[in-house]
PDB file of N, CA and C in Angstrom:
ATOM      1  N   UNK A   1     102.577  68.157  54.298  1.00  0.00           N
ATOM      2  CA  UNK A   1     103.821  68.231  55.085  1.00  0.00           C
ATOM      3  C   UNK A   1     103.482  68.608  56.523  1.00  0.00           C
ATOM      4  N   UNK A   2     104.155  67.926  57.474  1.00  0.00           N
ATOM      5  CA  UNK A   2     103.903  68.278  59.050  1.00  0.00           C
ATOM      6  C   UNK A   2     105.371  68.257  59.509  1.00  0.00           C
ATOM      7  N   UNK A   3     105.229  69.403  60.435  1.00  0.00           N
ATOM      8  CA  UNK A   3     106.261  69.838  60.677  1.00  0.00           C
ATOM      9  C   UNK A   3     106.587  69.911  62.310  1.00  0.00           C
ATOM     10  N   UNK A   4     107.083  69.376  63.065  1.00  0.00           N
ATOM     11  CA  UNK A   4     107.531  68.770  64.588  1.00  0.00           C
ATOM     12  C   UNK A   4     108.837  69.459  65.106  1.00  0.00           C
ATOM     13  N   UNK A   5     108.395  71.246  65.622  1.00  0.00           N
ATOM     14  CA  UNK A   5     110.159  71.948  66.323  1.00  0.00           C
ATOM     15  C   UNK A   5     109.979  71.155  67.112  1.00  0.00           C
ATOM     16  N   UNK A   6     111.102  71.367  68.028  1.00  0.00           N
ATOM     17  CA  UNK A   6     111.220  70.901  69.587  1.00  0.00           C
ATOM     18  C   UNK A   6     112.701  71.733  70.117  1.00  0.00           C
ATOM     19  N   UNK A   7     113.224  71.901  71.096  1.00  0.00           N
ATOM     20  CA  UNK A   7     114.524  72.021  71.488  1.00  0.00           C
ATOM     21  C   UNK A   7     114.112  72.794  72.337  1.00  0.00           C
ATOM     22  N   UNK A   8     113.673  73.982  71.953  1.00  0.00           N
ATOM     23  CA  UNK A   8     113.163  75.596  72.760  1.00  0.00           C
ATOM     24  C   UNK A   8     113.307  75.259  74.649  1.00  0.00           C
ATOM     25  N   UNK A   9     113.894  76.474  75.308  1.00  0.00           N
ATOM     26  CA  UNK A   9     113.642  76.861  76.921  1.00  0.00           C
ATOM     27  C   UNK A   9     114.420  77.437  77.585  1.00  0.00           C
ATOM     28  N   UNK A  10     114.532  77.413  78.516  1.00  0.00           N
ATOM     29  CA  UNK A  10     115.213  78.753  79.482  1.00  0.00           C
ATOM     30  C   UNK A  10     116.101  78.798  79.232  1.00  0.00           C
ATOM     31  N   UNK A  11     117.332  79.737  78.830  1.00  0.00           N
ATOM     32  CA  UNK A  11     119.006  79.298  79.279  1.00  0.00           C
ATOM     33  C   UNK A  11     119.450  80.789  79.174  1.00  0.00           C
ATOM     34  N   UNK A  12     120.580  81.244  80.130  1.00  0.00           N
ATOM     35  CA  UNK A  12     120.542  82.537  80.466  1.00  0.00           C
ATOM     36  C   UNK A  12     121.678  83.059  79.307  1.00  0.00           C
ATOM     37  N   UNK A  13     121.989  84.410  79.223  1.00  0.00           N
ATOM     38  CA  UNK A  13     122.882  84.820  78.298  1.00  0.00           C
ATOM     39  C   UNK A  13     124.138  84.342  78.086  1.00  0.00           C
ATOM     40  N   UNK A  14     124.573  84.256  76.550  1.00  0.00           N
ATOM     41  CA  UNK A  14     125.906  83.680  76.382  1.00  0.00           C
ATOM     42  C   UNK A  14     125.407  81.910  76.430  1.00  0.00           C
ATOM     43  N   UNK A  15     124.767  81.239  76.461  1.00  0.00           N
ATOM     44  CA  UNK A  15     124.607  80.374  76.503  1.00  0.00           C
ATOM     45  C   UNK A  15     123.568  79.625  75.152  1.00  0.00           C
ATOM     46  N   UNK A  16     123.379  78.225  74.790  1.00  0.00           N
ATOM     47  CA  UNK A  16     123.385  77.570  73.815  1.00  0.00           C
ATOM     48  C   UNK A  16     121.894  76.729  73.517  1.00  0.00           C
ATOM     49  N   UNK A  17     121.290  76.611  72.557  1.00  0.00           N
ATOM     50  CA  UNK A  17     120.757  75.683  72.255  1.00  0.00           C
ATOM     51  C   UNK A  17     120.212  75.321  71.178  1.00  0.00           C
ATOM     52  N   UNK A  18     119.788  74.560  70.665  1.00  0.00           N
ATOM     53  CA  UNK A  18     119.912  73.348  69.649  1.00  0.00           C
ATOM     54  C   UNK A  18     118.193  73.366  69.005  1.00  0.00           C
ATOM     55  N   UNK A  19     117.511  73.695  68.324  1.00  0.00           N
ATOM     56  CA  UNK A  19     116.211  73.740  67.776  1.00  0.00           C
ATOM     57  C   UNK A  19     116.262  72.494  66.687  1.00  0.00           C
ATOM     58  N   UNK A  20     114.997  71.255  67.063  1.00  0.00           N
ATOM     59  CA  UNK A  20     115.414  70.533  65.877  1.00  0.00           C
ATOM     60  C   UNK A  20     113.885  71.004  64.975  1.00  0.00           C
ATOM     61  N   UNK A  21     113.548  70.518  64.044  1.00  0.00           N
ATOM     62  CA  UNK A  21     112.254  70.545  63.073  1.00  0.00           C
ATOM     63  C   UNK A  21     112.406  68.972  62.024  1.00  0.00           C
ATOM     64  N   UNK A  22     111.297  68.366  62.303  1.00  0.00           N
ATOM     65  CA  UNK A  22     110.979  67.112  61.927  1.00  0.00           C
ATOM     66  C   UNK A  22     110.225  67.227  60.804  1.00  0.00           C
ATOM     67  N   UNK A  23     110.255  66.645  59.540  1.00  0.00           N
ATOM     68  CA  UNK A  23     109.531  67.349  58.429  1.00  0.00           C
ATOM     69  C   UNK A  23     108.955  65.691  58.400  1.00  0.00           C
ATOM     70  N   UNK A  24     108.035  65.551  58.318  1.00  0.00           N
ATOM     71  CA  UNK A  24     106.932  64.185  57.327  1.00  0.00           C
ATOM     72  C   UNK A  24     105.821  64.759  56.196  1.00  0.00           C
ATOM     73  N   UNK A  25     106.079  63.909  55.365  1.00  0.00           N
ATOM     74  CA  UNK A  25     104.811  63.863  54.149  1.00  0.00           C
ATOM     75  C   UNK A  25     106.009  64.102  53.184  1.00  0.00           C
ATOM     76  N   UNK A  26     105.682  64.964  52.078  1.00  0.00           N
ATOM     77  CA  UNK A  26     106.204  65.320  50.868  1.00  0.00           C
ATOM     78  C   UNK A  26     107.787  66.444  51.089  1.00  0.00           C
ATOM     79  N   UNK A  27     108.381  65.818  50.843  1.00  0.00           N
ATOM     80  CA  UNK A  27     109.767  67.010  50.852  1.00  0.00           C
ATOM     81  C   UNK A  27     109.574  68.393  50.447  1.00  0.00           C
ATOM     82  N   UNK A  28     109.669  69.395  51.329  1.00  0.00           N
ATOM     83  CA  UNK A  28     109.905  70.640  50.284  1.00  0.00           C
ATOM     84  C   UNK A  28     111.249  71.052  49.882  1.00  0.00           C
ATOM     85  N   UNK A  29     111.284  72.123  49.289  1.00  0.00           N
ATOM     86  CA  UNK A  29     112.871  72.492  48.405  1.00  0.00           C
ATOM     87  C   UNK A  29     113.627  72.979  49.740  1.00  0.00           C
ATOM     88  N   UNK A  30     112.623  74.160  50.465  1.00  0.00           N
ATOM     89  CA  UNK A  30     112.961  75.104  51.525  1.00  0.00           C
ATOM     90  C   UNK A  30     113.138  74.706  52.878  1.00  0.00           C
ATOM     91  N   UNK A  31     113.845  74.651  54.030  1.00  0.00           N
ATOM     92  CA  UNK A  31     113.471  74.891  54.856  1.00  0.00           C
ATOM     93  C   UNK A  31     113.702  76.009  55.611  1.00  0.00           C
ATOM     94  N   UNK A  32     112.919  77.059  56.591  1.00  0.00           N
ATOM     95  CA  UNK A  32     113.427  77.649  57.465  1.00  0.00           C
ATOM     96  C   UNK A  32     112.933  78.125  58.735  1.00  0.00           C
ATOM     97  N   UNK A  33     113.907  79.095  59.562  1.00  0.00           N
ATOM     98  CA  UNK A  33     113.507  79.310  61.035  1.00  0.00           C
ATOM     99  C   UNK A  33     112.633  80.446  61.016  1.00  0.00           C
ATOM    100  N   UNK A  34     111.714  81.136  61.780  1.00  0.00           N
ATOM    101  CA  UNK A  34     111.674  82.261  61.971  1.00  0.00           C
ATOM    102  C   UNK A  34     110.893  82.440  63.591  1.00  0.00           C
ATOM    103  N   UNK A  35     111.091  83.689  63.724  1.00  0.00           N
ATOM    104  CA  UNK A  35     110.598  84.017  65.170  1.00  0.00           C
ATOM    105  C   UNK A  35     109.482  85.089  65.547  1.00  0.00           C
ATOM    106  N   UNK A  36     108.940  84.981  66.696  1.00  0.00           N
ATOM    107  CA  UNK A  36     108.277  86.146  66.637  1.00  0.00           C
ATOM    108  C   UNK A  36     108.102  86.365  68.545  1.00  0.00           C
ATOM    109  N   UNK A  37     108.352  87.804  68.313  1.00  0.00           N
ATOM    110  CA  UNK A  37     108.713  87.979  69.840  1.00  0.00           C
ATOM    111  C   UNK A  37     107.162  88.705  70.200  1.00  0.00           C
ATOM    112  N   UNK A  38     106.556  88.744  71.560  1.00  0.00           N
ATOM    113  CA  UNK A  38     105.662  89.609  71.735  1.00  0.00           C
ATOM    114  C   UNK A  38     105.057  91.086  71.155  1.00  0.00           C
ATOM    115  N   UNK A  39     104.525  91.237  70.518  1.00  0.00           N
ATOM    116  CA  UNK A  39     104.395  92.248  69.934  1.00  0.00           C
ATOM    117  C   UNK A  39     104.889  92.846  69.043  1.00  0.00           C
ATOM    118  N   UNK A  40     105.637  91.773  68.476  1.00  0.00           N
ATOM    119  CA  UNK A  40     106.390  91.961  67.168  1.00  0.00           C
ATOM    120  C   UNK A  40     105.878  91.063  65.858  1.00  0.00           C
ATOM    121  N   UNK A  41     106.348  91.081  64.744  1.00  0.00           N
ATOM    122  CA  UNK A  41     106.282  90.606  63.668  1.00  0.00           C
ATOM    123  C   UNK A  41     107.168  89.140  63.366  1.00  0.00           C
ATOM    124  N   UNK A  42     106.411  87.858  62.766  1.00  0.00           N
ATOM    125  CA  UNK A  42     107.459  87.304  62.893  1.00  0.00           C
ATOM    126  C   UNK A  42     108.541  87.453  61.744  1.00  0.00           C
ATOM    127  N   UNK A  43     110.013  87.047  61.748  1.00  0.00           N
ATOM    128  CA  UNK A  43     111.208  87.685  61.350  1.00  0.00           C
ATOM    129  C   UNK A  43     111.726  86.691  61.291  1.00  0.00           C
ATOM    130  N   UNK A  44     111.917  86.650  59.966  1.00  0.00           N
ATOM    131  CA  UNK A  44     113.510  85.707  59.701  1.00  0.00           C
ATOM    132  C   UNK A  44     114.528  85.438  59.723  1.00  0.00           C
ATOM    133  N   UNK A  45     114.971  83.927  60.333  1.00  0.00           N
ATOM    134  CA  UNK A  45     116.164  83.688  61.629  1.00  0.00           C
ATOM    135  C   UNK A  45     117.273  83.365  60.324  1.00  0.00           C
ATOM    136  N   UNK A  46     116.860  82.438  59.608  1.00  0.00           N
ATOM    137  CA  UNK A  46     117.695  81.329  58.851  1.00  0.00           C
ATOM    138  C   UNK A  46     116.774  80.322  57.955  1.00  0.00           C
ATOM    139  N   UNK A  47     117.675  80.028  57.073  1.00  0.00           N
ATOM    140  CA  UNK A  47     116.933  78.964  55.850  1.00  0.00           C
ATOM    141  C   UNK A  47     118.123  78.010  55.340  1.00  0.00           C
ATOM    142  N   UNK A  48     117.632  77.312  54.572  1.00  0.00           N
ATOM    143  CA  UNK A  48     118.089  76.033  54.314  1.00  0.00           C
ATOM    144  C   UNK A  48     117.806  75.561  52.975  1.00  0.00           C
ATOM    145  N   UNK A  49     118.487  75.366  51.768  1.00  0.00           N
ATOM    146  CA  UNK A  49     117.830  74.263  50.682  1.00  0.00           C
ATOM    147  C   UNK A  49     118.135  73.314  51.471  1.00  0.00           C
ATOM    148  N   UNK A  50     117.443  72.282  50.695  1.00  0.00           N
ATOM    149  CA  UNK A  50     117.651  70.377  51.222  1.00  0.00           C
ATOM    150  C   UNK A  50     118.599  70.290  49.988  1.00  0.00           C
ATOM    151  N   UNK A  51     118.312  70.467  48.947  1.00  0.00           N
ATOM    152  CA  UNK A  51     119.335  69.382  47.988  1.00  0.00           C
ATOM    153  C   UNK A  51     120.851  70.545  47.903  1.00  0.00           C
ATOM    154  N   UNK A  52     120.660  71.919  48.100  1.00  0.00           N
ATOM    155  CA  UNK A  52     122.078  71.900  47.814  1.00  0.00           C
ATOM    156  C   UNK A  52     122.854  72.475  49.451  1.00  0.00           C
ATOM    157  N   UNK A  53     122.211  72.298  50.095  1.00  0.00           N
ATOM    158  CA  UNK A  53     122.337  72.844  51.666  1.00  0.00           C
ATOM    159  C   UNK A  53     122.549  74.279  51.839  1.00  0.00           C
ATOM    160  N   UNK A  54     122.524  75.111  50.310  1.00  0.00           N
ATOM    161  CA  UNK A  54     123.143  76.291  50.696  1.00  0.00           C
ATOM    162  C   UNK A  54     121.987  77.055  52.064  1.00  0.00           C
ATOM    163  N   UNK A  55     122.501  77.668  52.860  1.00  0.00           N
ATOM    164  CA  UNK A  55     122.343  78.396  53.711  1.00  0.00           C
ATOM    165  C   UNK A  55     122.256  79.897  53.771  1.00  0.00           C
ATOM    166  N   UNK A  56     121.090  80.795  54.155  1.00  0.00           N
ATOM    167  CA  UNK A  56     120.764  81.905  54.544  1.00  0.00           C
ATOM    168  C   UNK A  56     120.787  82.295  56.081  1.00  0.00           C
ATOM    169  N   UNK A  57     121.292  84.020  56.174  1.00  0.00           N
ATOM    170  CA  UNK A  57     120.968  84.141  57.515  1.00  0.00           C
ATOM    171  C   UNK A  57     120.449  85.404  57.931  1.00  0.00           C
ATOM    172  N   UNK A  58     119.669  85.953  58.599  1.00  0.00           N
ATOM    173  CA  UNK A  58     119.536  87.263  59.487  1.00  0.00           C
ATOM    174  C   UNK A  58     120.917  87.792  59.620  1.00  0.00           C
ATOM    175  N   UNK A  59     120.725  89.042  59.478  1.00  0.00           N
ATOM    176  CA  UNK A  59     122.143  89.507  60.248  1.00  0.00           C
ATOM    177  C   UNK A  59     122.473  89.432  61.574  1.00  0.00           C
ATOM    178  N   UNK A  60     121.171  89.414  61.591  1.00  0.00           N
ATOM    179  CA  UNK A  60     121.151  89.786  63.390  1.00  0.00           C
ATOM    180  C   UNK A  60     121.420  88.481  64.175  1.00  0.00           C
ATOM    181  N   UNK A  61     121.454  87.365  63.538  1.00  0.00           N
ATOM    182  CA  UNK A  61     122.340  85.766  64.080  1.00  0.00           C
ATOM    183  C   UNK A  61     123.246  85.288  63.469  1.00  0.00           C
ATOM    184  N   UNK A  62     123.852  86.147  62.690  1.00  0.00           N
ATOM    185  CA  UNK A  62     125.439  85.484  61.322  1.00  0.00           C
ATOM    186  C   UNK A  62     126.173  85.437  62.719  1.00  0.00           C
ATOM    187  N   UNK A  63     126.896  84.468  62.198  1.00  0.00           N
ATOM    188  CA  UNK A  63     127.723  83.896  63.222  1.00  0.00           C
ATOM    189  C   UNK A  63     127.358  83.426  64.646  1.00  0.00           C
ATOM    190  N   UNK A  64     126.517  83.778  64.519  1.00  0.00           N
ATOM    191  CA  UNK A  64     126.185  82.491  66.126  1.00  0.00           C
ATOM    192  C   UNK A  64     125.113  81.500  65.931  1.00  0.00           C
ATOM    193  N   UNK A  65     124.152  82.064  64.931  1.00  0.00           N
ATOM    194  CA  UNK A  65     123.538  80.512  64.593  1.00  0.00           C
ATOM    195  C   UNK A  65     123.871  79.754  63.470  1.00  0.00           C
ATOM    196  N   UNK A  66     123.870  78.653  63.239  1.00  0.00           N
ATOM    197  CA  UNK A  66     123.627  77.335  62.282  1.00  0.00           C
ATOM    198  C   UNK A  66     122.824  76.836  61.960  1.00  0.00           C
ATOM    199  N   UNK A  67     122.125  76.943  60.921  1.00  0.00           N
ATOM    200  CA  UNK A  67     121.216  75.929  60.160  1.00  0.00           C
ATOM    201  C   UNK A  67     122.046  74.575  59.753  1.00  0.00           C
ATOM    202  N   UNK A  68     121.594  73.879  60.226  1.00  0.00           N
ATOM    203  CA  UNK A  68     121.956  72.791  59.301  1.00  0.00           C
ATOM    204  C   UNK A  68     120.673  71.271  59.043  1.00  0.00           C
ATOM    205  N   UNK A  69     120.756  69.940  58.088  1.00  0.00           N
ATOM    206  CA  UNK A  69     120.052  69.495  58.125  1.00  0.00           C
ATOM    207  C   UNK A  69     120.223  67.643  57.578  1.00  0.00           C
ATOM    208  N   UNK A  70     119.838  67.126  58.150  1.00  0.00           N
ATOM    209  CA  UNK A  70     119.866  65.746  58.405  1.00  0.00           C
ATOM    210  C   UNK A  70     118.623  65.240  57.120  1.00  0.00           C
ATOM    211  N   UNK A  71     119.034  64.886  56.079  1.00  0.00           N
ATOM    212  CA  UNK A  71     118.840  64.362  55.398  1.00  0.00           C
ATOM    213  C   UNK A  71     117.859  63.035  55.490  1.00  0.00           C
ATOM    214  N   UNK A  72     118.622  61.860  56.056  1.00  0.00           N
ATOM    215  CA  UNK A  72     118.567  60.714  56.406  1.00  0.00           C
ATOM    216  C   UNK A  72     117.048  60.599  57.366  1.00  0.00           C
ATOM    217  N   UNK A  73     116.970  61.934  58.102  1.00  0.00           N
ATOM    218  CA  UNK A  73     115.949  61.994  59.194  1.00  0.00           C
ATOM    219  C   UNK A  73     115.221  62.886  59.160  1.00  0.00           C
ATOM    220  N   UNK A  74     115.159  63.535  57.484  1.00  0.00           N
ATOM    221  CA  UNK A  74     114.043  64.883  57.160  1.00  0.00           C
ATOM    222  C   UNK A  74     114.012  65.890  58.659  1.00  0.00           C
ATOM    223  N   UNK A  75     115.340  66.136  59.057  1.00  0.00           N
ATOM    224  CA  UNK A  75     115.120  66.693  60.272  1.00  0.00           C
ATOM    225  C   UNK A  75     116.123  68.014  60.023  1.00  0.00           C
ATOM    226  N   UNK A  76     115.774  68.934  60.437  1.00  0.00           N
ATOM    227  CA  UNK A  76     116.824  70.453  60.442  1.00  0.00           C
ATOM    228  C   UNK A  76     117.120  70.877  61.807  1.00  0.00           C
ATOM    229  N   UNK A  77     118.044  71.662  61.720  1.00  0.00           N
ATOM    230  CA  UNK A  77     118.064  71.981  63.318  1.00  0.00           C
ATOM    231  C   UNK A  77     118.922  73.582  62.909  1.00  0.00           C
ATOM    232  N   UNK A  78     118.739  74.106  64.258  1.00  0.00           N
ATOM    233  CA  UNK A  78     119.138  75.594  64.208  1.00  0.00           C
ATOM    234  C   UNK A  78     120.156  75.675  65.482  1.00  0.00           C
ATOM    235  N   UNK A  79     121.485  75.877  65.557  1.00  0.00           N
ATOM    236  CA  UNK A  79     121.960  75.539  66.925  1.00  0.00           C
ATOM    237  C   UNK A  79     121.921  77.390  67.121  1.00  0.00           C
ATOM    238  N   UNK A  80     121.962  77.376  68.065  1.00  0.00           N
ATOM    239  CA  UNK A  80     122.195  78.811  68.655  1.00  0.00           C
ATOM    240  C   UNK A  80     123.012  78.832  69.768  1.00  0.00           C
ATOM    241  N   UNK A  81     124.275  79.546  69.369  1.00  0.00           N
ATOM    242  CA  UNK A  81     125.363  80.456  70.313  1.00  0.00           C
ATOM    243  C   UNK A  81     125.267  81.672  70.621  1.00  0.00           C
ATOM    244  N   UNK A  82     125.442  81.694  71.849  1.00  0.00           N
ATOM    245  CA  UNK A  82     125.920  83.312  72.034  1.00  0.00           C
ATOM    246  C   UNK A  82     124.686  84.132  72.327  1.00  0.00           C
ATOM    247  N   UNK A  83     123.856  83.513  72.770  1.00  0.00           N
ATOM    248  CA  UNK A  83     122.339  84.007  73.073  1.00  0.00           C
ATOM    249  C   UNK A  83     122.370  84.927  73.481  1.00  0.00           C
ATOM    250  N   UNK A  84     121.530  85.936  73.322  1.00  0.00           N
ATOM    251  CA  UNK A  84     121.396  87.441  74.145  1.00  0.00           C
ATOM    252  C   UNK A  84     119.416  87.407  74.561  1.00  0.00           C
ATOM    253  N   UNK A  85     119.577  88.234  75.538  1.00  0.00           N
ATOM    254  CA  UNK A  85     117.882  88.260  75.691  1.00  0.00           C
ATOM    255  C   UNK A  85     117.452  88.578  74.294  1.00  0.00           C
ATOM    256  N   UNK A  86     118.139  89.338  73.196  1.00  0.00           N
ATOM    257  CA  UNK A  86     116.896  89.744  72.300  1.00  0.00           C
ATOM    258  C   UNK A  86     116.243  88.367  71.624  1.00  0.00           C
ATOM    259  N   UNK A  87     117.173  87.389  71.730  1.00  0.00           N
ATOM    260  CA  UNK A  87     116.611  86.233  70.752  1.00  0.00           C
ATOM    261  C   UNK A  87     115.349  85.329  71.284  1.00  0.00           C
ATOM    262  N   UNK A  88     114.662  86.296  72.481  1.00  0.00           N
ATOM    263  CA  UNK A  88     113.757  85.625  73.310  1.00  0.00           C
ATOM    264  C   UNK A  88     112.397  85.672  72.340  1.00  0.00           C
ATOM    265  N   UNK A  89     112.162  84.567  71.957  1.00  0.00           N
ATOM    266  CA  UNK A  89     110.772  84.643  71.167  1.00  0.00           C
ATOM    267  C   UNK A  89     110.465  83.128  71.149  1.00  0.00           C
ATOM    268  N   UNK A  90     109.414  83.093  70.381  1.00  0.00           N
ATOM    269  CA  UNK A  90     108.668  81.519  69.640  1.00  0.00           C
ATOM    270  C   UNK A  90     109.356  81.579  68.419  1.00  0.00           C
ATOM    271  N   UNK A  91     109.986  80.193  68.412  1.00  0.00           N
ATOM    272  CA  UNK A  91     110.559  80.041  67.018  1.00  0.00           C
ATOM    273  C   UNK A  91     109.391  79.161  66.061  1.00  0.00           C
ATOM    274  N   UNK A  92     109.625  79.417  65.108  1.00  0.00           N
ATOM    275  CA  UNK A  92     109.103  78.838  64.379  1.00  0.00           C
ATOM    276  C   UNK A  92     109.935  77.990  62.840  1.00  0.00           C
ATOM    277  N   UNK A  93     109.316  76.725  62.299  1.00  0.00           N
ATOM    278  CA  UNK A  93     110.004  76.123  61.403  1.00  0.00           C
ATOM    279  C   UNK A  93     108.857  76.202  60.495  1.00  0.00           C
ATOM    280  N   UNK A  94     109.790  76.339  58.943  1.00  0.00           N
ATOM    281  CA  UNK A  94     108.834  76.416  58.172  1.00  0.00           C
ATOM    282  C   UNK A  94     109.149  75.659  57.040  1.00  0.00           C
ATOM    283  N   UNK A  95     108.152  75.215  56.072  1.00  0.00           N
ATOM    284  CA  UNK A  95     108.542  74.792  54.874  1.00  0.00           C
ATOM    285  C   UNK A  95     108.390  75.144  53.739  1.00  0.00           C
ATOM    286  N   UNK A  96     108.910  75.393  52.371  1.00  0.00           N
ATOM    287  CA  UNK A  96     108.152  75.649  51.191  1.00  0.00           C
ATOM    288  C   UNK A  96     109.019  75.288  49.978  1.00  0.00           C
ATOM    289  N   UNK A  97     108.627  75.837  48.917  1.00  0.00           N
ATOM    290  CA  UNK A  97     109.454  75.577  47.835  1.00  0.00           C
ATOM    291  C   UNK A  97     110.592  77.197  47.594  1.00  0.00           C
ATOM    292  N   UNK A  98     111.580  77.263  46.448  1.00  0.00           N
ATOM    293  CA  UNK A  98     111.864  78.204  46.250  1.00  0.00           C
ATOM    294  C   UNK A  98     111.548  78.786  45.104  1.00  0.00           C
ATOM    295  N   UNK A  99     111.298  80.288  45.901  1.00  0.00           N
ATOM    296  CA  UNK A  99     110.662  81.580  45.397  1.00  0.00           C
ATOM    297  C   UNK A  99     111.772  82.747  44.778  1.00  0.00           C
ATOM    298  N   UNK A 100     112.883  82.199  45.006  1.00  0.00           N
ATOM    299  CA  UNK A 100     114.028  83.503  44.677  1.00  0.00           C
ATOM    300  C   UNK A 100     114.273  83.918  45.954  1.00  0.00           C
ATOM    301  N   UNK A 101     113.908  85.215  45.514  1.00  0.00           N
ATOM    302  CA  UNK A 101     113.757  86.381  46.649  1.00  0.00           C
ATOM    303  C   UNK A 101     113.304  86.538  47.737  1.00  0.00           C
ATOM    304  N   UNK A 102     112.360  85.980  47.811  1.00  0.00           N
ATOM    305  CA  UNK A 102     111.858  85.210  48.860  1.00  0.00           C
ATOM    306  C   UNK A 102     112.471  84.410  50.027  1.00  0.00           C
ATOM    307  N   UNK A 103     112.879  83.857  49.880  1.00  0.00           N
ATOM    308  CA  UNK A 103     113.008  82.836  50.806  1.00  0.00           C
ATOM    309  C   UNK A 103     113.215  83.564  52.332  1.00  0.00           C
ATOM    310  N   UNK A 104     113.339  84.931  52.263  1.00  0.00           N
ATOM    311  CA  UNK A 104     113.436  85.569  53.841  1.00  0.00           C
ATOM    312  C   UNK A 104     112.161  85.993  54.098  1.00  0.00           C
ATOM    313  N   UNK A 105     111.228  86.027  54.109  1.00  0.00           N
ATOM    314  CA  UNK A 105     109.878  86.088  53.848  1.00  0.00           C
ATOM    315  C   UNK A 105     108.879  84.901  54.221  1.00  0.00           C
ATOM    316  N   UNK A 106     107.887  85.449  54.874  1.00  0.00           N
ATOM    317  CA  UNK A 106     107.356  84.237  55.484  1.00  0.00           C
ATOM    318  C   UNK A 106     106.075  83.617  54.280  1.00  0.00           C
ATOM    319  N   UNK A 107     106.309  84.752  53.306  1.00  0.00           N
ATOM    320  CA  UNK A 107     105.106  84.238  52.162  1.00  0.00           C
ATOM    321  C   UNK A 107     106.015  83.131  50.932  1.00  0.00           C
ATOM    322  N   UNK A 108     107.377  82.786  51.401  1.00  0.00           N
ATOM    323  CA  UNK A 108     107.904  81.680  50.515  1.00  0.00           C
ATOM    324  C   UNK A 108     107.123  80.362  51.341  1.00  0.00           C
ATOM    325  N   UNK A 109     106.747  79.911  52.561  1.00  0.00           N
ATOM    326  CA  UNK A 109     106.395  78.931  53.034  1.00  0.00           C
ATOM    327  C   UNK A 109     104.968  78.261  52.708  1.00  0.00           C
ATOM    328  N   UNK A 110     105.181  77.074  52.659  1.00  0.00           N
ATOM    329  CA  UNK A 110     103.769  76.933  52.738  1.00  0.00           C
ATOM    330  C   UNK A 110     103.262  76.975  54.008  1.00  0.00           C
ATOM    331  N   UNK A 111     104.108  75.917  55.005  1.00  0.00           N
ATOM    332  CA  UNK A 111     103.640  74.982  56.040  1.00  0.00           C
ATOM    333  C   UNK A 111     104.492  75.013  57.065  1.00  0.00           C
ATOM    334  N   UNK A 112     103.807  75.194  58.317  1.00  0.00           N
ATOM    335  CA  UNK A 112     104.273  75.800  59.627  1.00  0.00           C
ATOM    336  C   UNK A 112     104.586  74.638  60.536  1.00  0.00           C
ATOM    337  N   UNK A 113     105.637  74.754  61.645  1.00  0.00           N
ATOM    338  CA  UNK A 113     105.311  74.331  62.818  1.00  0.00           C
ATOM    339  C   UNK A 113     104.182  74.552  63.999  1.00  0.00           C
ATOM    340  N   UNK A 114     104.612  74.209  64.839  1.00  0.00           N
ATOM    341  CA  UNK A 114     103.645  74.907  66.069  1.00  0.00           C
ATOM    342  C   UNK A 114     104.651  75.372  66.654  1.00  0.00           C
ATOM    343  N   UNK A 115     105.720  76.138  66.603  1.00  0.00           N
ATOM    344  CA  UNK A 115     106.252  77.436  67.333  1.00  0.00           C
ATOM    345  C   UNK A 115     107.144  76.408  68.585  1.00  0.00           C
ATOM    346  N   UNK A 116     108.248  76.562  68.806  1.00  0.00           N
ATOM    347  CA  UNK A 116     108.881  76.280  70.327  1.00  0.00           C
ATOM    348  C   UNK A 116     109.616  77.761  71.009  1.00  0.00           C
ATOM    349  N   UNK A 117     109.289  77.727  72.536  1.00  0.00           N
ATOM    350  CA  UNK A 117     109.362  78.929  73.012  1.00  0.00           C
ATOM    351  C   UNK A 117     110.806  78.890  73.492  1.00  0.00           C
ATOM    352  N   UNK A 118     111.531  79.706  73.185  1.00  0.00           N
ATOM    353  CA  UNK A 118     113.543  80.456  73.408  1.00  0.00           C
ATOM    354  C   UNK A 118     113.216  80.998  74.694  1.00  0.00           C
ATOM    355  N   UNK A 119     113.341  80.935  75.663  1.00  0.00           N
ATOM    356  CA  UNK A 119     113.369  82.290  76.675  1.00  0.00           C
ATOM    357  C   UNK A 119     114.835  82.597  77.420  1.00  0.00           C
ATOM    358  N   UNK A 120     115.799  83.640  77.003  1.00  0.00           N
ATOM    359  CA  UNK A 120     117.250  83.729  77.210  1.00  0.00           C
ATOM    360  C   UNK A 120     116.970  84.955  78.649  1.00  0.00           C
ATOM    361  N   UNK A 121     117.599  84.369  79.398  1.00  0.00           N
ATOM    362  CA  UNK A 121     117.642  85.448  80.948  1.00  0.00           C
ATOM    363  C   UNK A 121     118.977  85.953  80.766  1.00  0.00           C
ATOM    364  N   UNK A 122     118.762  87.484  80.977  1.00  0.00           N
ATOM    365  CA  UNK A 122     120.290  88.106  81.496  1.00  0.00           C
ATOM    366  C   UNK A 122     120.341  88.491  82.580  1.00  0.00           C
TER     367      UNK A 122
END
């Protein structure tokens, strides 16, 4: 599985943007976001099944972000509202199967993106 973010870059507080993740090779069950800010740990944004779409979230983005995912185009996307500087990090997309409990956890994934960089100015 290879995995293609893109969307990530500047946009100042209160303001919006759109993370997509391109999945090729073998489908996994899972998909999800996670981030990791300088000197921090990376942390889980949001997740995704593919077949039943149910949806997970951080608390710390309920209600301003969206997972959602395009089927047709093995593609997911994460929209983000309401940006605040804290959400300034490298996002990351991930893939795997499901683990249960897991799935907020970066040890449910197998297979990574290469990270797109958020940077929110206040």
């Amino acid at each position: 599985v290879q995995l293609q973010a893109s969307g990530g870059g500047l946009v100042q507080a209160g303001g919006s943007l759109r993370l997509s993740c391109a999945a090729s090779g073998r489908t996994s069950i899972t998909m999800g976001w996670f981030r990791q800010a300088p000197g921090k740990e990376r942390a889980f944004v949001a997740a995704i099944k593919w077949s039943t779409g149910t949806t997970y979230y951080a608390d710390s983005v309920k209600g301003r972000f969206t997972i959602s995912r395009d089927n047709a185009k093995n593609t997911v996307y994460l929209r983000m509202n309401s940006l605040k500087s804290e959400d300034t990090a490298v996002y990351y997309c991930a893939a795997g199967p499901d683990r249960g409990l897991l799935i907020r956890s970066p040890s449910n994934y197998d297979y990574w993106g290469q990270g797109t960089q958020v940077t929110v100015s206040s």
